[in-house]
Protein backbone atom coordinates (compact mmCIF):
# COMPACT_ATOMS: atom_id res chain seq x y z
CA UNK A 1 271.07 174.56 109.79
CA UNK A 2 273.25 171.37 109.82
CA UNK A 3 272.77 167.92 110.39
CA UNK A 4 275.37 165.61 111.52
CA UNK A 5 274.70 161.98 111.83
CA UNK A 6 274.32 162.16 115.64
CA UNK A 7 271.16 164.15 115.54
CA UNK A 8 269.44 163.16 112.74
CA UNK A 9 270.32 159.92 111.85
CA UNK A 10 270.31 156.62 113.98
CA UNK A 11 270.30 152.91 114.51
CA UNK A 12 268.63 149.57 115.29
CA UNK A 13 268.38 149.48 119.10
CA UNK A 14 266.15 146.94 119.28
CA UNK A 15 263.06 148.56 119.59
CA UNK A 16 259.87 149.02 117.64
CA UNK A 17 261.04 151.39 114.52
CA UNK A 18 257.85 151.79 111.86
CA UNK A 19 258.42 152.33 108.51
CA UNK A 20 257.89 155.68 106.69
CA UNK A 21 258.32 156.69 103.17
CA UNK A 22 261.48 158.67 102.13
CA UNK A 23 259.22 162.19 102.24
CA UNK A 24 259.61 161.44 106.11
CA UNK A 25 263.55 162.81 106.22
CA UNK A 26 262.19 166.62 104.83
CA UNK A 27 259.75 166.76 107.28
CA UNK A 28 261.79 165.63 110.04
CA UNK A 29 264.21 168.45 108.74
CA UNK A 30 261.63 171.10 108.75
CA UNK A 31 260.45 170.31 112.35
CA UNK A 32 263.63 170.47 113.89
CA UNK A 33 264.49 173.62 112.57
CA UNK A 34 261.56 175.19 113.90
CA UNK A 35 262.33 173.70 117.15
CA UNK A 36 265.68 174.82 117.44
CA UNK A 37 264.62 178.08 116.55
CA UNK A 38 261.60 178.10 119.25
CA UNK A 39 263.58 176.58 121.54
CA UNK A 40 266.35 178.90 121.95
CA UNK A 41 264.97 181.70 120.79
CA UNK A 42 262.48 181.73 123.83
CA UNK A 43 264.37 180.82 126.24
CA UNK A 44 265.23 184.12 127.91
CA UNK A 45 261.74 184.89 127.81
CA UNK A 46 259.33 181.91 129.02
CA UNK A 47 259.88 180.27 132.30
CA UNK A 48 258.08 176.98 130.90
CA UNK A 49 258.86 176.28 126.84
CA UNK A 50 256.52 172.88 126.83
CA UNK A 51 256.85 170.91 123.87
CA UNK A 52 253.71 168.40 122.99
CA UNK A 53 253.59 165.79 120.42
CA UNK A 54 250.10 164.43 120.03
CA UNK A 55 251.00 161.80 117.39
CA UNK A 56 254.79 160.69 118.58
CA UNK A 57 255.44 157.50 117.57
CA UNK A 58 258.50 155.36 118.68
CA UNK A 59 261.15 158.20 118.81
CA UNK A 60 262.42 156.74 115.02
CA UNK A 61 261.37 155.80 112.23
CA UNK A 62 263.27 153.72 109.00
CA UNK A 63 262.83 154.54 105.47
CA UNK A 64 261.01 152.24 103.48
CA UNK A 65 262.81 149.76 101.22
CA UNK A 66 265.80 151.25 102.89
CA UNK A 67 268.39 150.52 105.71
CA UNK A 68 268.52 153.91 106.49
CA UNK A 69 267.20 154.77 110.15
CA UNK A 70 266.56 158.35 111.28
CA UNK A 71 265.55 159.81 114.56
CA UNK A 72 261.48 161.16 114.88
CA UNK A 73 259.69 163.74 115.96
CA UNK A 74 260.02 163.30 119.27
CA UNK A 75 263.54 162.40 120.19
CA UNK A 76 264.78 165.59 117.78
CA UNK A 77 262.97 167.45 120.13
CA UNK A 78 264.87 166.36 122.64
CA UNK A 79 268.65 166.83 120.79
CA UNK A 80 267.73 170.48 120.26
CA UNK A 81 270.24 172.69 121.96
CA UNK A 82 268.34 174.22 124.75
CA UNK A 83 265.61 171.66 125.57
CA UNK A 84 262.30 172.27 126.38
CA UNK A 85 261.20 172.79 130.07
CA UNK A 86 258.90 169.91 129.97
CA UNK A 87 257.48 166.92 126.86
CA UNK A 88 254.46 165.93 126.38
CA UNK A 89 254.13 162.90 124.11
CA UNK A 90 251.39 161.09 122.80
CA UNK A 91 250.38 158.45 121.13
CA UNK A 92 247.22 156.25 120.68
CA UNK A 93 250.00 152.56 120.05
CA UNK A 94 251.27 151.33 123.30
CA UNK A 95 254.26 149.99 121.78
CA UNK A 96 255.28 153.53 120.60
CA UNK A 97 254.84 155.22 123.56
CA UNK A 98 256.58 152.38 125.63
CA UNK A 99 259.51 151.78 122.95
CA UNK A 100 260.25 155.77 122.97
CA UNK A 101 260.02 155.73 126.96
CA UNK A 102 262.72 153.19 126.61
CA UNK A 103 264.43 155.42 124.18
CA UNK A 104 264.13 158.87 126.30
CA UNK A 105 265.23 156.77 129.45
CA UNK A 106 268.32 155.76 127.72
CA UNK A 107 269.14 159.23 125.88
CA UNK A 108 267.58 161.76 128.37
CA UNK A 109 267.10 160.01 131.54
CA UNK A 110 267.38 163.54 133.18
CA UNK A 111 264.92 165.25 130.81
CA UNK A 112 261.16 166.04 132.17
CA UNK A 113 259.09 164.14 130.32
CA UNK A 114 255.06 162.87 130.44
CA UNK A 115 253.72 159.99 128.11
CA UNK A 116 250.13 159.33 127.24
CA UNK A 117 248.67 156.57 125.51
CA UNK A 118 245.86 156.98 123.30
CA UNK A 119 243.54 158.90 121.15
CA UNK A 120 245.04 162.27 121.76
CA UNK A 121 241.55 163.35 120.43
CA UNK A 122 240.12 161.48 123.65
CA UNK A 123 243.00 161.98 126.13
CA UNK A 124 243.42 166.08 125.59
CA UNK A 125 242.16 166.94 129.12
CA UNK A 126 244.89 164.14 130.28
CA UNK A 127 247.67 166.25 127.72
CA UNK A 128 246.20 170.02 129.11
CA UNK A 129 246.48 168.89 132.91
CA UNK A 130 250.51 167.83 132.05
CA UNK A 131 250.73 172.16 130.75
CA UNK A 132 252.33 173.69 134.25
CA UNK A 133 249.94 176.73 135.12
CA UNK A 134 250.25 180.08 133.92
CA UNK A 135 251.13 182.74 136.72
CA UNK A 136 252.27 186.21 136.59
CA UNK A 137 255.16 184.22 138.32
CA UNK A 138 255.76 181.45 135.95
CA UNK A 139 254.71 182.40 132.20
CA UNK A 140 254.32 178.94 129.92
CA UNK A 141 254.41 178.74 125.93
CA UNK A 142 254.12 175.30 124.16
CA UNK A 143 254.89 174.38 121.06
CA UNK A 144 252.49 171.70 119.93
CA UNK A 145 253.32 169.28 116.71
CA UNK A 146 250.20 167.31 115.30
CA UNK A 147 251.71 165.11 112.73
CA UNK A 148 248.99 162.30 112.11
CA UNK A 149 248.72 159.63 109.04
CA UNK A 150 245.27 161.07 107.71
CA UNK A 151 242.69 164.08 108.79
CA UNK A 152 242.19 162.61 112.03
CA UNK A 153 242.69 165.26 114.03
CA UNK A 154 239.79 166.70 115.21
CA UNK A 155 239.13 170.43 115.45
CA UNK A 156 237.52 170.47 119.21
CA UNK A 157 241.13 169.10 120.40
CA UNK A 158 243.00 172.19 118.44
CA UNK A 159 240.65 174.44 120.00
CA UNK A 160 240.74 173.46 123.88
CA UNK A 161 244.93 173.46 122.91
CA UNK A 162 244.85 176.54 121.87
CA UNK A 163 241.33 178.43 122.55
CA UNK A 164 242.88 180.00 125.96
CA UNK A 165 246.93 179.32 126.14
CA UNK A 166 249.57 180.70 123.92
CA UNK A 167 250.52 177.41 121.63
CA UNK A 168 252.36 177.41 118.75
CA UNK A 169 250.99 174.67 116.30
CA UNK A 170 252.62 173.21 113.42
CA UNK A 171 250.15 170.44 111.46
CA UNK A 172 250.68 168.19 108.93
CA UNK A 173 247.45 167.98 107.34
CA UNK A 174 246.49 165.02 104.87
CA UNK A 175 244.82 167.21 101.86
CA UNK A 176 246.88 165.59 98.93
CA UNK A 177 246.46 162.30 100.16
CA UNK A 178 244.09 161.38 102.64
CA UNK A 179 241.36 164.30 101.35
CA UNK A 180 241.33 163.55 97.91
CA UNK A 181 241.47 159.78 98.07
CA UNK A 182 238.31 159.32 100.32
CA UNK A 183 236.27 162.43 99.30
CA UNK A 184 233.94 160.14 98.15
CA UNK A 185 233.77 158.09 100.92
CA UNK A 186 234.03 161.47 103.52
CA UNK A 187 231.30 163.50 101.66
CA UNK A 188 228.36 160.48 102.84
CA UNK A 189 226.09 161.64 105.35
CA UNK A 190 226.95 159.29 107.41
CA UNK A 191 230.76 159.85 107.66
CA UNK A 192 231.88 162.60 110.35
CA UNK A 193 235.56 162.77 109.63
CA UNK A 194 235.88 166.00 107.71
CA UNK A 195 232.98 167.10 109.65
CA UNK A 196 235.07 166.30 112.82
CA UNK A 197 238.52 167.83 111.59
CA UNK A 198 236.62 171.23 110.13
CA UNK A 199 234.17 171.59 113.11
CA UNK A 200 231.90 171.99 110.50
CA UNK A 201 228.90 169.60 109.50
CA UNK A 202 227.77 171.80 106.91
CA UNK A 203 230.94 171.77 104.70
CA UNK A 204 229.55 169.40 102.33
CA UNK A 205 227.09 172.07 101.12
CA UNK A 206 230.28 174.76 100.38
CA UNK A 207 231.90 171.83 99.04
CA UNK A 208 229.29 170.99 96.10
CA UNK A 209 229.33 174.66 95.17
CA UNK A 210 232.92 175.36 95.14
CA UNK A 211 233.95 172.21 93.07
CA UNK A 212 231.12 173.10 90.42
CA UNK A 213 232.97 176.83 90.52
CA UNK A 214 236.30 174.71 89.71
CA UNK A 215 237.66 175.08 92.90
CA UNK A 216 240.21 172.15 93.89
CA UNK A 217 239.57 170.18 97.25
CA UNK A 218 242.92 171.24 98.26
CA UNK A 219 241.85 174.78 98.65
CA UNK A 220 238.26 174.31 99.65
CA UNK A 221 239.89 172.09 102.62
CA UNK A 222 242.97 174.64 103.28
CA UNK A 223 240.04 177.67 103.29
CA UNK A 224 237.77 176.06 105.45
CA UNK A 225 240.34 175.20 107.93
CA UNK A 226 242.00 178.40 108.13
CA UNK A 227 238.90 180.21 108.31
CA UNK A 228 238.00 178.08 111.37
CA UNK A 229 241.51 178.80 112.85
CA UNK A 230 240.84 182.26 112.81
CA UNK A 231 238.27 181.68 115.60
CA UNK A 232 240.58 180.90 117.99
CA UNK A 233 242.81 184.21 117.35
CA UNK A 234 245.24 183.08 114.76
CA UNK A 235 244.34 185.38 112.80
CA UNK A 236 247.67 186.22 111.49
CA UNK A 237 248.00 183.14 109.50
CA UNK A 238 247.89 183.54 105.51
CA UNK A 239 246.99 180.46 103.09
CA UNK A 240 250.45 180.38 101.20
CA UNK A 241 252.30 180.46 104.45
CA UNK A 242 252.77 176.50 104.52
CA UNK A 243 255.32 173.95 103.00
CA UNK A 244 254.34 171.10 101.17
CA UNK A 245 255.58 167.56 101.67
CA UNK A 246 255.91 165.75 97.92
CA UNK A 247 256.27 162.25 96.90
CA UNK A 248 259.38 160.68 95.55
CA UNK A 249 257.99 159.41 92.64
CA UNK A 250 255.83 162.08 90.91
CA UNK A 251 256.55 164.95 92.74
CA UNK A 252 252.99 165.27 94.28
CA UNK A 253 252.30 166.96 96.93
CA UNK A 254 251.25 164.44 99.84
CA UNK A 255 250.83 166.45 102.88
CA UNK A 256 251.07 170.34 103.79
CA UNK A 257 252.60 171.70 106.93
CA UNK A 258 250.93 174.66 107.67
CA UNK A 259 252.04 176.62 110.88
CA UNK A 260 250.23 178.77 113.83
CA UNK A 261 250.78 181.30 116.11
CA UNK A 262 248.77 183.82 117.88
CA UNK A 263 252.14 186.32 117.86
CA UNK A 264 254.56 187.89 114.56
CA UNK A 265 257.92 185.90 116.45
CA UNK A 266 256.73 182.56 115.62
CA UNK A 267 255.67 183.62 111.74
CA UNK A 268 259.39 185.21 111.71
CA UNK A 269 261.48 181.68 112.89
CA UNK A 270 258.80 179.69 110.80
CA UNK A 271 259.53 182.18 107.24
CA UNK A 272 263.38 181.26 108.05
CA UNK A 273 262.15 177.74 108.12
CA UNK A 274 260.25 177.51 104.68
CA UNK A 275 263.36 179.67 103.43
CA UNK A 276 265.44 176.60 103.96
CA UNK A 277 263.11 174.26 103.16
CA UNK A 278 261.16 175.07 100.15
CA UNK A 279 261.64 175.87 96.43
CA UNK A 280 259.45 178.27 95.27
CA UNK A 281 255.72 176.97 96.02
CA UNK A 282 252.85 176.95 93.62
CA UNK A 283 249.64 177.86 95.61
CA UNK A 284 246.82 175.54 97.02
């Protein structure tokens, strides 16, 4: 797909623009694809595409150390060709949510859009009730992007998203960074945030056995996670089947977008994704 300066790139307007690292622009890449793809390709079919964004930020974001200034998550869902029937965005910093409101108003005043502000982990009932209602009538399928800093996401909010709705997921999920820089801090008793993100308080048990079997964390967490996915009928979904997101500097994998669907379409526009997107990928 091509980018032209109009969708993907932007400029100081003023408002609150965070800084990212330079690993930000291939992400931002990858997700549009897939919605452009999703977008269009269901639009025949659904009478509600709903896209949600539980971690949206301010609608852009500027490269660190740079002066270069590119458009988020959220307002590339919105230059897509065929928008989306209805947003959803989220975000647990008021100044996000009220600088990309600002941003939406400006760009998309017409566009159907809901904001939230906080915890999506706290506010999902307040994200479900914004989902129109299913009907014989008036079919609805959501594609939902959880793109958080760390493995903060918790796996009770993926489940009431997806335990009884047809919701595509895509996830950026913190193994190379987050999980192996605080294992030691996240393996204490008395810490619940892997316990929170697996579902799973008795991980730390697998965990002792599979590293003394010379399994890598990476896996364990990517196994673990998967296997808990599977529970809520995406069962489809194979371990290799992700992209990773790699530092600058060494070439390190920081983050892993790994994508989920309950039916073969969405594995089918997310395999022409990693096409574009990857070199060939070593496995977890």
């Amino acid at each position: 797909m091509n980018y032209t300066s109009e969708i993907f790139l932007s400029k100081d307007d003023g408002l609150l623009i965070p800084e990212i690292g330079s690993w930000g622009e291939n992400k931002y890449q990858i997700i549009y694809d897939y919605n452009v793809l999703f977008s269009t390709g269901m639009k025949k079919i659904w009478h509600n595409r709903i896209y949600i964004d539980l971690y949206s930020g301010s609608g852009k974001a500027r490269i660190r150390n740079t002066n270069k200034i590119l458009n988020s998550s959220a307002l590339l869902a919105l230059k897509v060709p065929d928008q989306y029937d209805k947003y959803i965005f989220c975000d647990i910093d008021e100044n996000n949510i009220n600088s990309l409101q600002k941003r939406v108003n400006n760009e998309f005043p017409s566009s159907n859009v809901s904001y939230i502000i906080g915890d999506c982990n706290k506010k999902i009932d307040d994200i479900l009730n914004e989902i129109p209602t299913y009907s014989t009538n008036n079919n609805v399928l959501t594609f939902c992007l959880i793109d958080p800093f760390s493995l903060e996401i918790e796996f009770e909010t993926i489940k009431k998203l997806g335990e009884n709705r047809l919701v595509d997921l895509l996830i950026l999920l913190a193994f190379g960074m987050d999980g192996k820089r605080n294992i030691n801090l996240y393996i204490k008793e008395n810490n619940n945030r892997i316990d929170n993100f697996l579902g799973l308080p008795d991980w730390r048990e697998r965990w002792i056995i599979e590293e003394k079997n010379g399994t890598n964390l990476v896996t364990f967490l990517a196994n673990e996670f998967t296997n808990k996915m599977k529970s809520l009928n995406y069962s489809r979904y194979t371990i290799n089947n992700y992209i990773s997101i790699r530092s600058d500097e060494k070439n390190l994998p920081l983050y892993h977008l790994m994508f989920f669907s309950k039916h073969p379409t969405g594995y089918k526009f997310w395999e022409k994704v990693r096409k574009r997107n990857i070199e060939p990928e070593l496995e977890f």
